[in-house]
PDB file of N, CA and C in Angstrom:
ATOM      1  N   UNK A   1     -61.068-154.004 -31.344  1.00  0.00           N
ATOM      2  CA  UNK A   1     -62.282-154.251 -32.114  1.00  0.00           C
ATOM      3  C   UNK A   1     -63.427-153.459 -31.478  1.00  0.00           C
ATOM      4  N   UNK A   2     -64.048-152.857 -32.222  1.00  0.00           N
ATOM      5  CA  UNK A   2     -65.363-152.004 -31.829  1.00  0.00           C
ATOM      6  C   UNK A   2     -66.721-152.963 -32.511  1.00  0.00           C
ATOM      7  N   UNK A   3     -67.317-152.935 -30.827  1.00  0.00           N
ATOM      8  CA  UNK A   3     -68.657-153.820 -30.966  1.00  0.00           C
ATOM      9  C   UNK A   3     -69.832-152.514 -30.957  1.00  0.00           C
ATOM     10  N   UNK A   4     -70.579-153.005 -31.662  1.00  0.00           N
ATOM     11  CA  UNK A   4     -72.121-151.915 -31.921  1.00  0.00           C
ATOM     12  C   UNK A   4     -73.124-152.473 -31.365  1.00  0.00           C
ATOM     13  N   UNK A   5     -73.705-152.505 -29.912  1.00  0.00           N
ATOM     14  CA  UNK A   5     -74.566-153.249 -29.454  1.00  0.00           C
ATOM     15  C   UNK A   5     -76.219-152.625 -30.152  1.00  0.00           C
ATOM     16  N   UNK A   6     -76.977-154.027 -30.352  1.00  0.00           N
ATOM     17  CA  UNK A   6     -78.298-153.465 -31.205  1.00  0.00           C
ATOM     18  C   UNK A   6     -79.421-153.744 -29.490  1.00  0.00           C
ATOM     19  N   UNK A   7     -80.417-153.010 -30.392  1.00  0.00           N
ATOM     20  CA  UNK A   7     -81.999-153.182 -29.353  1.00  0.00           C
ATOM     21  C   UNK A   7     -82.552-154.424 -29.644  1.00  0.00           C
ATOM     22  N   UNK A   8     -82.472-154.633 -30.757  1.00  0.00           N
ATOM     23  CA  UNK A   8     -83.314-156.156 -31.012  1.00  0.00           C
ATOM     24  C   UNK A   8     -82.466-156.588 -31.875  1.00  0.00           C
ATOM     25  N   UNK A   9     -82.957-158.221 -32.192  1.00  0.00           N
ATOM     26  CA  UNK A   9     -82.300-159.413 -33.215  1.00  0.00           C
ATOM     27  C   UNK A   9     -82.660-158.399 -35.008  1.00  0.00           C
ATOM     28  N   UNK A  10     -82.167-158.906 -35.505  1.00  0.00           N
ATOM     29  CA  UNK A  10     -81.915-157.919 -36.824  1.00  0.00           C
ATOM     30  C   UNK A  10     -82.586-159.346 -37.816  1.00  0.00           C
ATOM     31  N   UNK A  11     -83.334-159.353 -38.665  1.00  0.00           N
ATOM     32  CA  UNK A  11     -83.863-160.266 -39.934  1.00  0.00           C
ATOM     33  C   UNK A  11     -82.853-160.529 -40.868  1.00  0.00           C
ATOM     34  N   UNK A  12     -82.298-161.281 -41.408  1.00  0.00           N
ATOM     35  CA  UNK A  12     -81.157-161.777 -42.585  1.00  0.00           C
ATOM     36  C   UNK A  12     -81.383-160.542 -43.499  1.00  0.00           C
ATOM     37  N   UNK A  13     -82.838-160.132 -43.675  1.00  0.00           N
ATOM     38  CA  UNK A  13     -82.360-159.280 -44.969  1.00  0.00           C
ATOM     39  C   UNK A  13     -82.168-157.943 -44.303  1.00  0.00           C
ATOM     40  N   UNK A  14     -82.070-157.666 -43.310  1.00  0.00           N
ATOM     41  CA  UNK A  14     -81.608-155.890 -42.666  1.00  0.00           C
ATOM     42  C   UNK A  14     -80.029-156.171 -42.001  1.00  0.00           C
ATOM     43  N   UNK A  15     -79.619-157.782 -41.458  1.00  0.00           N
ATOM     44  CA  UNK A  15     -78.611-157.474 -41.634  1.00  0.00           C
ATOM     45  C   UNK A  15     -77.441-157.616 -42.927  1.00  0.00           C
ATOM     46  N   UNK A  16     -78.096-158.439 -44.033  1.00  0.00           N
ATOM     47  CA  UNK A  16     -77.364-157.956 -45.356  1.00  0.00           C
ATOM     48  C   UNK A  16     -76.853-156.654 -45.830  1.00  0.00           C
ATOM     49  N   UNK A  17     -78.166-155.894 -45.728  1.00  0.00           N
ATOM     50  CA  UNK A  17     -78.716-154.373 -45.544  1.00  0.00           C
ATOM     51  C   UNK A  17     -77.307-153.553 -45.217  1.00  0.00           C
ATOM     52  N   UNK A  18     -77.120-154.038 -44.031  1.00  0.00           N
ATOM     53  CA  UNK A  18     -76.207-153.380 -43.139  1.00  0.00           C
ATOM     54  C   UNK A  18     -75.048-153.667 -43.758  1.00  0.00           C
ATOM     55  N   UNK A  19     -74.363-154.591 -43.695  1.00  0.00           N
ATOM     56  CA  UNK A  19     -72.713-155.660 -44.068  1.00  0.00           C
ATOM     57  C   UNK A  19     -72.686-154.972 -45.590  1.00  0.00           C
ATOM     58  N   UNK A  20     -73.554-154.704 -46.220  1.00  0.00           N
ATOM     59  CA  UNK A  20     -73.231-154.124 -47.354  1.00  0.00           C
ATOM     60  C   UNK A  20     -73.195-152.518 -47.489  1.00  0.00           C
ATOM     61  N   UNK A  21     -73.727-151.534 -46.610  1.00  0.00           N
ATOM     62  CA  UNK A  21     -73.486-150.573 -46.189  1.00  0.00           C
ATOM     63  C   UNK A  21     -72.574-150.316 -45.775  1.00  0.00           C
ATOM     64  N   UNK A  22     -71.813-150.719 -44.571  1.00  0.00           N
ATOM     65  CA  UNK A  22     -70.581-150.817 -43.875  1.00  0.00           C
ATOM     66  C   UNK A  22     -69.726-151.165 -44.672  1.00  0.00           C
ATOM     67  N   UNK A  23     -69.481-152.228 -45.643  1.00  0.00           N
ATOM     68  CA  UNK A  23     -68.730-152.224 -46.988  1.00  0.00           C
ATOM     69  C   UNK A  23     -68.596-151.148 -47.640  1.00  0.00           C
ATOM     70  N   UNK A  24     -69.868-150.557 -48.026  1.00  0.00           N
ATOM     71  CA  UNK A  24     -69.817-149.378 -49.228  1.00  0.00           C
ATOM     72  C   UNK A  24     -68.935-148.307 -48.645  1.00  0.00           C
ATOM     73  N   UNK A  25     -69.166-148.139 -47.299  1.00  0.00           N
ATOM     74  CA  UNK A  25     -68.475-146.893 -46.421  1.00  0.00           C
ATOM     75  C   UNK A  25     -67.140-147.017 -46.325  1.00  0.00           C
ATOM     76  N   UNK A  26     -66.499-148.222 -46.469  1.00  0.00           N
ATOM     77  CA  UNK A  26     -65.261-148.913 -46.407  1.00  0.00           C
ATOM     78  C   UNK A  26     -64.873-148.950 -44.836  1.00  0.00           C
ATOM     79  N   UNK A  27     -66.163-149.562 -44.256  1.00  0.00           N
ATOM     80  CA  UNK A  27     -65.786-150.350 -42.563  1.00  0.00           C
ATOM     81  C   UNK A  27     -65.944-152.134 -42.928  1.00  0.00           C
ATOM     82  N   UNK A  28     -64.551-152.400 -42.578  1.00  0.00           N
ATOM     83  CA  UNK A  28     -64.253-153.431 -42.652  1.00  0.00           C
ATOM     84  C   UNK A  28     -64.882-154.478 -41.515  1.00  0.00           C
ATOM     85  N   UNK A  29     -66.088-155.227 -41.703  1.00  0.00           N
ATOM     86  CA  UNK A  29     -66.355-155.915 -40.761  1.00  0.00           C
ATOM     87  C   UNK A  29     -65.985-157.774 -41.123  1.00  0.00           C
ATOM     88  N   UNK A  30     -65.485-157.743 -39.591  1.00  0.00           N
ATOM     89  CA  UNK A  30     -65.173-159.731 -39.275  1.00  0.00           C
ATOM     90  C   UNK A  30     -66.115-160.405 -39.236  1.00  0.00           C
ATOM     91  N   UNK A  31     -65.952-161.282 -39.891  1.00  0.00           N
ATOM     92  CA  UNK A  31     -66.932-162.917 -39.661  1.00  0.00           C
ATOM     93  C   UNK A  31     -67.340-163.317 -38.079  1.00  0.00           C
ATOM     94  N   UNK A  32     -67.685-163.503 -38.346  1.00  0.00           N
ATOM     95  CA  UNK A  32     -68.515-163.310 -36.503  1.00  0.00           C
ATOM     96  C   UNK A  32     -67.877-165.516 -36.294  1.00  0.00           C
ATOM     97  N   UNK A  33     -67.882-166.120 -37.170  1.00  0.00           N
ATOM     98  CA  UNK A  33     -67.707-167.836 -36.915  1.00  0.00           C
ATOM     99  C   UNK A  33     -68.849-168.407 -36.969  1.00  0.00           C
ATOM    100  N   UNK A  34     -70.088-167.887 -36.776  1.00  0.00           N
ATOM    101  CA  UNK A  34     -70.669-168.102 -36.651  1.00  0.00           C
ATOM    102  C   UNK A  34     -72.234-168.304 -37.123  1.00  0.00           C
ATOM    103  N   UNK A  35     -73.147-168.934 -38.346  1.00  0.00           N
ATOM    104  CA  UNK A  35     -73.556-168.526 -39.163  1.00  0.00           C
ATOM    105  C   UNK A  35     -75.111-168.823 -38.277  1.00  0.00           C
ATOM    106  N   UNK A  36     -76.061-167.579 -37.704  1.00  0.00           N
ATOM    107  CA  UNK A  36     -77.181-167.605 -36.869  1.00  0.00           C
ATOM    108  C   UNK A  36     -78.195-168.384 -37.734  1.00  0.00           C
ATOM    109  N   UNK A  37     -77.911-168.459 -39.166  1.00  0.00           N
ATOM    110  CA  UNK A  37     -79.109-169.361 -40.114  1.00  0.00           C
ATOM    111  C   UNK A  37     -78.385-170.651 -40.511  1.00  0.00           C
ATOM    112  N   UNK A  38     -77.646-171.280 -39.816  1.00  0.00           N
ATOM    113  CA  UNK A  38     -76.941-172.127 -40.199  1.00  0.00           C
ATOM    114  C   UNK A  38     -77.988-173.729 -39.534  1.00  0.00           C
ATOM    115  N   UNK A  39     -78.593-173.940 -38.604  1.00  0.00           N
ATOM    116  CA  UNK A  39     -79.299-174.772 -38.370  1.00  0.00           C
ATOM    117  C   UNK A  39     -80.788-175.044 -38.907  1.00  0.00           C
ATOM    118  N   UNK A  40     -80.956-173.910 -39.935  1.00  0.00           N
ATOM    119  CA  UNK A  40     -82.372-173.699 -40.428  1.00  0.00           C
ATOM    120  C   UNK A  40     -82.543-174.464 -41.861  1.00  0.00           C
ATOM    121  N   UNK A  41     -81.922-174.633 -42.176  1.00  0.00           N
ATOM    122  CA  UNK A  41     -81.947-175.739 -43.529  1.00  0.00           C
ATOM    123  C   UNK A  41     -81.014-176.823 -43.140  1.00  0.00           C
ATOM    124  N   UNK A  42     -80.992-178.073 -43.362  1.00  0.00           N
ATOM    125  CA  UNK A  42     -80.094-179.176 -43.796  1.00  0.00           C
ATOM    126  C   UNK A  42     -80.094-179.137 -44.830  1.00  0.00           C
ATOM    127  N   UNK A  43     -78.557-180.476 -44.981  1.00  0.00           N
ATOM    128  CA  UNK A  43     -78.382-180.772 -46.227  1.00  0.00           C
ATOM    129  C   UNK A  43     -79.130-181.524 -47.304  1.00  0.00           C
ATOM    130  N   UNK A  44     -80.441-181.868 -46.150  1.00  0.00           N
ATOM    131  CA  UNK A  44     -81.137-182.536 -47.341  1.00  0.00           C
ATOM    132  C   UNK A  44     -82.177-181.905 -47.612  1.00  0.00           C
ATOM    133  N   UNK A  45     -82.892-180.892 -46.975  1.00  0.00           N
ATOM    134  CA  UNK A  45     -82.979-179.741 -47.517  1.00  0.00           C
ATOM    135  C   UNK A  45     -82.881-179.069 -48.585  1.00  0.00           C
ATOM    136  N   UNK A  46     -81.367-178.922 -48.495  1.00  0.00           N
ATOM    137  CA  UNK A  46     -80.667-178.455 -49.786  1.00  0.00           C
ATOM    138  C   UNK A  46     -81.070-179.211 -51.027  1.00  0.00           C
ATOM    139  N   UNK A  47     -80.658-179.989 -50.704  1.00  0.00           N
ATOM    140  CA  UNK A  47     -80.524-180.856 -51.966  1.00  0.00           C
ATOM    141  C   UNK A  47     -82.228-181.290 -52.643  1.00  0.00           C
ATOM    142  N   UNK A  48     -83.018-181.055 -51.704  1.00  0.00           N
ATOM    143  CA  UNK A  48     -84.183-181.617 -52.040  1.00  0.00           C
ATOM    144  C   UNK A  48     -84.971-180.383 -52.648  1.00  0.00           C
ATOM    145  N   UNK A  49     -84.487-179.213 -52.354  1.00  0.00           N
ATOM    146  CA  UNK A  49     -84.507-177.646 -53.579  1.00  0.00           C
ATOM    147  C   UNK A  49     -84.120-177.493 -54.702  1.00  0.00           C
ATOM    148  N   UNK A  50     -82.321-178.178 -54.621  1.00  0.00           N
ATOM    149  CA  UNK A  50     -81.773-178.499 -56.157  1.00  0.00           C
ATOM    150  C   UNK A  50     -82.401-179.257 -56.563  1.00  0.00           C
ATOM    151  N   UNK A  51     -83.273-179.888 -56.247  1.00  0.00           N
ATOM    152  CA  UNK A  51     -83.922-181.009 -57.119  1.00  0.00           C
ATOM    153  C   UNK A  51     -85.618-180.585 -57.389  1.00  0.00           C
ATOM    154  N   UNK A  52     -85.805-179.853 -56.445  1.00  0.00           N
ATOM    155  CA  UNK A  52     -86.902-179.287 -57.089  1.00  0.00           C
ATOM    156  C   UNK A  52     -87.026-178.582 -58.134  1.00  0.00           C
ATOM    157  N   UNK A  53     -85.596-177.791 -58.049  1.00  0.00           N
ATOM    158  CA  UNK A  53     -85.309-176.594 -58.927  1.00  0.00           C
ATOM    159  C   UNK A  53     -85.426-177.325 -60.527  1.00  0.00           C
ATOM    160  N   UNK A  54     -84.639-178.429 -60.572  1.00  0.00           N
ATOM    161  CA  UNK A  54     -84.273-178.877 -61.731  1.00  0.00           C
ATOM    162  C   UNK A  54     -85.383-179.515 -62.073  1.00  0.00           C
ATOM    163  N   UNK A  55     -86.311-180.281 -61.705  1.00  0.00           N
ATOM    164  CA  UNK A  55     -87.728-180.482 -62.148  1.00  0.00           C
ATOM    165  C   UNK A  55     -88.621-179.381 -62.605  1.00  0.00           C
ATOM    166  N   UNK A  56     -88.529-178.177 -61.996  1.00  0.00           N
ATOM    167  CA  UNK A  56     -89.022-177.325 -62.510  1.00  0.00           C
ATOM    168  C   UNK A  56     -88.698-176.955 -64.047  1.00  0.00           C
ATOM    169  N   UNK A  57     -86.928-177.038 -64.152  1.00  0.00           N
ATOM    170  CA  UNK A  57     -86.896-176.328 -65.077  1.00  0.00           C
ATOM    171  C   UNK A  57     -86.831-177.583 -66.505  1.00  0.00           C
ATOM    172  N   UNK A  58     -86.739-178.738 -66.077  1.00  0.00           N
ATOM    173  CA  UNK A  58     -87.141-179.948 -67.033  1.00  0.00           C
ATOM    174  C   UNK A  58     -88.756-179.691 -67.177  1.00  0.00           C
ATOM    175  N   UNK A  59     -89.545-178.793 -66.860  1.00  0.00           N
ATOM    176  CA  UNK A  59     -90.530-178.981 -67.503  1.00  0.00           C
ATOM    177  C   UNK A  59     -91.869-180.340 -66.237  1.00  0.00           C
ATOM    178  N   UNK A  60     -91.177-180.267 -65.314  1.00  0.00           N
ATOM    179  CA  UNK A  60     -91.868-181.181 -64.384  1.00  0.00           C
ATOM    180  C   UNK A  60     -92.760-181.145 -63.123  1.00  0.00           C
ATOM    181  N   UNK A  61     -92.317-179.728 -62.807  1.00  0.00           N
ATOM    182  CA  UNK A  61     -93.453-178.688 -61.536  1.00  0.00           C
ATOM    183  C   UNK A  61     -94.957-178.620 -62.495  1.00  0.00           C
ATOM    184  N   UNK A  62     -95.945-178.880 -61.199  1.00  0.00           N
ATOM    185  CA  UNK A  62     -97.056-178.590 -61.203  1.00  0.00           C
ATOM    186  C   UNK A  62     -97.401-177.267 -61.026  1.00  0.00           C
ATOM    187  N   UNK A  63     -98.182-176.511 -61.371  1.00  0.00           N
ATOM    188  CA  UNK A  63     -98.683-174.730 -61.448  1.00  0.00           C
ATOM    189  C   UNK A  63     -99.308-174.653 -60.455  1.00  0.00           C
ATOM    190  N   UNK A  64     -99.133-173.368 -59.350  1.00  0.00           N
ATOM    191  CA  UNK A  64     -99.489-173.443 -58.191  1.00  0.00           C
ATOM    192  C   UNK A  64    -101.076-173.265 -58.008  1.00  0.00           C
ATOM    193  N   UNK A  65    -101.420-173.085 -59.229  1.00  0.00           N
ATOM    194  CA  UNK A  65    -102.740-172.784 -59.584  1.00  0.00           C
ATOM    195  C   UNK A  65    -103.873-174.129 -59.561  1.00  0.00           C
ATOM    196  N   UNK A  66    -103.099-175.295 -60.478  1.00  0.00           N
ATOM    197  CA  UNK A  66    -103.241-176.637 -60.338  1.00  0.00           C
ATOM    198  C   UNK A  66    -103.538-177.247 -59.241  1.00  0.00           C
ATOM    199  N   UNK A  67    -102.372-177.128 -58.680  1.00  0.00           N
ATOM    200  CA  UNK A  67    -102.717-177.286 -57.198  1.00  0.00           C
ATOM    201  C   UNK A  67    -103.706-177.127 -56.475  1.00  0.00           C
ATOM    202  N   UNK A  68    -104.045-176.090 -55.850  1.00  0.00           N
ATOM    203  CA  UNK A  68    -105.062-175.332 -55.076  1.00  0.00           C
ATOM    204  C   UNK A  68    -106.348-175.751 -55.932  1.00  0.00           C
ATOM    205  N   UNK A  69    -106.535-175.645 -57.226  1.00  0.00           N
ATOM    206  CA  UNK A  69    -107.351-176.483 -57.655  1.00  0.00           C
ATOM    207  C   UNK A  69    -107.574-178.258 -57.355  1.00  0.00           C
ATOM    208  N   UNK A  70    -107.001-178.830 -57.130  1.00  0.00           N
ATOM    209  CA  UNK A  70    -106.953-180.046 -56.777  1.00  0.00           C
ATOM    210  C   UNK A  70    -107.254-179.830 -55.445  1.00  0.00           C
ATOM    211  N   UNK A  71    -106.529-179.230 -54.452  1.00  0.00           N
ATOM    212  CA  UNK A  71    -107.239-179.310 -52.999  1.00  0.00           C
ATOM    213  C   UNK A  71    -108.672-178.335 -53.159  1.00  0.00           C
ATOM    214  N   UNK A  72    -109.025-177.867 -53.803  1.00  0.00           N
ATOM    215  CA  UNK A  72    -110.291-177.152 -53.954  1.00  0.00           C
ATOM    216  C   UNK A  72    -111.485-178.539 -53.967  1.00  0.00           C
ATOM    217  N   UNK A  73    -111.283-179.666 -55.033  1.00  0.00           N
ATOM    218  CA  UNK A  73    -112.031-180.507 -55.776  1.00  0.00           C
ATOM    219  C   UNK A  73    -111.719-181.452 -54.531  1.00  0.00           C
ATOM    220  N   UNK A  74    -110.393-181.319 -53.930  1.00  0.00           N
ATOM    221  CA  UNK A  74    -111.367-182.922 -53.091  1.00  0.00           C
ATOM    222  C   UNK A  74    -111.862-182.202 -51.580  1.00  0.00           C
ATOM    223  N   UNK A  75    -111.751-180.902 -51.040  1.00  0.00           N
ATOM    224  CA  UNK A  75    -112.696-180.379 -49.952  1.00  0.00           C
ATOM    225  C   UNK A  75    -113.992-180.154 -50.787  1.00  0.00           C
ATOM    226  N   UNK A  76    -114.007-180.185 -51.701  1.00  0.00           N
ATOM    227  CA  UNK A  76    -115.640-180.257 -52.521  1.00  0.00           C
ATOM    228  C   UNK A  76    -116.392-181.483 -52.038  1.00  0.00           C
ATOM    229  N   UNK A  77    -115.586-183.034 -52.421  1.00  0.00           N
ATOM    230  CA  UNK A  77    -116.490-184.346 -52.296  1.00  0.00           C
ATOM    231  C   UNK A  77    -116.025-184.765 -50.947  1.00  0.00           C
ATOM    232  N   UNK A  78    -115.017-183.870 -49.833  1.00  0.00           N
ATOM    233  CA  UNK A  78    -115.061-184.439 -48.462  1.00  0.00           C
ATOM    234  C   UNK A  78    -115.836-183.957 -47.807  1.00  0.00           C
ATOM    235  N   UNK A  79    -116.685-182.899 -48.256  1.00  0.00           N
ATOM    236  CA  UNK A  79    -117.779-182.134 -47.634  1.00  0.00           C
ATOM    237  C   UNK A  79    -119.436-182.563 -47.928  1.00  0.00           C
ATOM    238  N   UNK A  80    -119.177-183.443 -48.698  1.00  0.00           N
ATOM    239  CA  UNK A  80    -120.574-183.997 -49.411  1.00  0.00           C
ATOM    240  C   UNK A  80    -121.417-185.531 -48.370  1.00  0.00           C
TER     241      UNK A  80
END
């Protein structure tokens, strides 16, 4: 097995970047076991996205615009 030592940690999307390059070239690279973004979300996490997701698309998300308007209006009367 041939290892490619790097200078620095690589960002998820440069090493996608890469694994799909090395694909295109037809270099077959191994699963390392090990997934480095694997402690960065839980499962409830997860699930609490699918569920955002699906409120959104029922028509149930607030507009991010809304929002920021609402924290606009009450730093208005906490400042008074």
């Amino acid at each position: 097995m041939n290892v490619i030592p790097l200078k620095k940690n690589l960002s998820f999307l440069q090493y996608q970047a890469i694994i799909k390059f090395l694909n295109d070239i037809g270099v077959e690279v191994a699963d390392s076991g090990t997934d480095p973004y694997a402690d960065i979300l839980t499962q409830e996490d997860i699930e609490a996205i699918m569920l955002s997701r699906e409120q959104i698309q029922k028509g149930l998300g607030i507009k991010n615009e809304d929002v920021f308007n609402e924290i606009e209006e009450k730093r208005r009367r906490s400042w008074k």
